[in-house]
C-alpha atoms as a PDB file:
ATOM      1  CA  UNK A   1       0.000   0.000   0.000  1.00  0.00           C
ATOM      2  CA  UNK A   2       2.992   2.398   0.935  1.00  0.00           C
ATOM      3  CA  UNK A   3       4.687   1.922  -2.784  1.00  0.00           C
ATOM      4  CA  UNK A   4       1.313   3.183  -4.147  1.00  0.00           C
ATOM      5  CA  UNK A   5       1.347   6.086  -2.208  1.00  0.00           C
ATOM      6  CA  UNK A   6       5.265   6.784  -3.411  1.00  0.00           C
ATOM      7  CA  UNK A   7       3.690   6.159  -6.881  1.00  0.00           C
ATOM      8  CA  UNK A   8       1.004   8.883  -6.363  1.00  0.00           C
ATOM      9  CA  UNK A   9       3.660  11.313  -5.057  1.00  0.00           C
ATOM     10  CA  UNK A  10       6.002  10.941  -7.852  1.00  0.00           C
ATOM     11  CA  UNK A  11       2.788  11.320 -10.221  1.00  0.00           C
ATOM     12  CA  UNK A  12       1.879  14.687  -8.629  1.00  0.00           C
ATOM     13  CA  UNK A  13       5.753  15.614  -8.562  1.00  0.00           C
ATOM     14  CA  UNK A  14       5.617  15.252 -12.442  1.00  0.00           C
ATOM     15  CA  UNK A  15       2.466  17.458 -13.082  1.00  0.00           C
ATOM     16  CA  UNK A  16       3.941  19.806 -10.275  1.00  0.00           C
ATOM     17  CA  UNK A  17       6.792  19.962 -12.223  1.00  0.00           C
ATOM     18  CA  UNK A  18       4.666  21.459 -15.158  1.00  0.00           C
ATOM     19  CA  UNK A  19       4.347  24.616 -14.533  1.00  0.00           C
ATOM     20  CA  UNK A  20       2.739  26.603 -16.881  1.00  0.00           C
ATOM     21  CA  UNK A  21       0.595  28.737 -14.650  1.00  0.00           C
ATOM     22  CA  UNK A  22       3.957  30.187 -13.513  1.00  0.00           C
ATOM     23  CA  UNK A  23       5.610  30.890 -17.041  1.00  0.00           C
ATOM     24  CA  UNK A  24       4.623  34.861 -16.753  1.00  0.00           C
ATOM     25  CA  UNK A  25       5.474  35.168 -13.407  1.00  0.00           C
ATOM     26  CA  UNK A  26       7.652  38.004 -12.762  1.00  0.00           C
ATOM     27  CA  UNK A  27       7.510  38.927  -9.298  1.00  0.00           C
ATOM     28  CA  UNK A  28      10.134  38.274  -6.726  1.00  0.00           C
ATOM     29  CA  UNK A  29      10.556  36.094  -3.581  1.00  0.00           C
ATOM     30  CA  UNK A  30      12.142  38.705  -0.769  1.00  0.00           C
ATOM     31  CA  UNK A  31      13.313  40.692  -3.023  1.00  0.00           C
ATOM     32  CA  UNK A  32      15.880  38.535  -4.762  1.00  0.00           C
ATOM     33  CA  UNK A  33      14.901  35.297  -6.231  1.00  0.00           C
ATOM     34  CA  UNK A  34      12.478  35.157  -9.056  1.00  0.00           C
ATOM     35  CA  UNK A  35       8.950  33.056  -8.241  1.00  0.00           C
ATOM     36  CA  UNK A  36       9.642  30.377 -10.291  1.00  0.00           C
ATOM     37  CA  UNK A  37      13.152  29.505  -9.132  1.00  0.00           C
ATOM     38  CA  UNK A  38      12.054  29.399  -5.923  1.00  0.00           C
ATOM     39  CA  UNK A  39       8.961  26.907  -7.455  1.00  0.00           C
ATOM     40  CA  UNK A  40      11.815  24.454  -8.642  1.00  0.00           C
ATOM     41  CA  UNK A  41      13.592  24.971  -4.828  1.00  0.00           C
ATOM     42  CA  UNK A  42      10.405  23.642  -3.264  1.00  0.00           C
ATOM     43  CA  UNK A  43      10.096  20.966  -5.636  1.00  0.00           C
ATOM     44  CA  UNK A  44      13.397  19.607  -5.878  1.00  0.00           C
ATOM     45  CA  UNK A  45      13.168  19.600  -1.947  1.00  0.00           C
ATOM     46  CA  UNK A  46       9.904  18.056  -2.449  1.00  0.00           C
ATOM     47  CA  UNK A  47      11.401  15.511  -4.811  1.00  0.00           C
ATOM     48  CA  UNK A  48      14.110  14.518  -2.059  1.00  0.00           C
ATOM     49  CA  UNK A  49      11.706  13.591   0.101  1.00  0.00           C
ATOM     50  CA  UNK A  50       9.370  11.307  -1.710  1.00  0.00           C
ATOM     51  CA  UNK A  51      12.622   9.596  -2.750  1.00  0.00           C
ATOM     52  CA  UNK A  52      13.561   9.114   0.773  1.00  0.00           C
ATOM     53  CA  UNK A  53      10.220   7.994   1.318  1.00  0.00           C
ATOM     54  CA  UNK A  54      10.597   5.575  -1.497  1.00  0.00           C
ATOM     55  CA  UNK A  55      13.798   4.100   0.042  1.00  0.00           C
ATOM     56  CA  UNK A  56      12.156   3.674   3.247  1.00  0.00           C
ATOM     57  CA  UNK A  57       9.025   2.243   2.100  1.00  0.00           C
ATOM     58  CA  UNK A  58       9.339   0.419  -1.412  1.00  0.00           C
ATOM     59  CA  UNK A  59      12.976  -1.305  -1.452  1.00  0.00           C
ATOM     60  CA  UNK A  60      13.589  -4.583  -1.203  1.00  0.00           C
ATOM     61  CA  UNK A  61      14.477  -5.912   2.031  1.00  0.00           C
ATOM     62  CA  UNK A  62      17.292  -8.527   2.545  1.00  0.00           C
ATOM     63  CA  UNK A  63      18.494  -8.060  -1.455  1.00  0.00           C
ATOM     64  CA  UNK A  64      22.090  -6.813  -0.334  1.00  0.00           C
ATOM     65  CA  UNK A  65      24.698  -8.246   2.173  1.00  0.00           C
ATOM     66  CA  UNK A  66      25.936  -5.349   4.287  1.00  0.00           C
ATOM     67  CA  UNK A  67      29.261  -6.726   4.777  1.00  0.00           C
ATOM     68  CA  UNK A  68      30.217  -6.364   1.007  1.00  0.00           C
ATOM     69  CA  UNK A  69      31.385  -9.968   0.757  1.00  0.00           C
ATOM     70  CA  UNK A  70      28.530 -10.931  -1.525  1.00  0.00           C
ATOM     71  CA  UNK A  71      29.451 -14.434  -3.559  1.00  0.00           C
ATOM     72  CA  UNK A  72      27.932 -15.642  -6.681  1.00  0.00           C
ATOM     73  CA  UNK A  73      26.940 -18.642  -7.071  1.00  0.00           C
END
């Protein structure tokens, strides 16, 4: 159930990340940084976290050997 809720995230991420509504935006975050850089800040943060969420939540347990001494068969 968790891995379909990473699925939905990274689905809203991608129309997120489609900003048109911003595209004549010319206004300025305190002053400095235009609206639309700061839009890809909070997204790329936003992005970070759904990946961490997809680490947590949707990876394969057991698939690796932490000690690094992994043999083939």
């Amino acid at each position: 159930m968790k891995c379909w809720i990473v699925v939905a995230l990274l689905v809203l991420l991608i129309v997120l990340h489609q900003d048109y509504w911003n595209w004549y935006r010319t206004d300025l975050v305190a002053g400095a940084v235009p609206w639309t850089l700061m839009w890809h800040m909070g997204l790329s943060l936003a992005a970070a976290v759904v990946w961490w969420l997809a680490t947590r939540w949707c990876w394969p347990q057991g698939d690796s050997d932490p000690s690094g001494t992994e043999q083939s068969p």
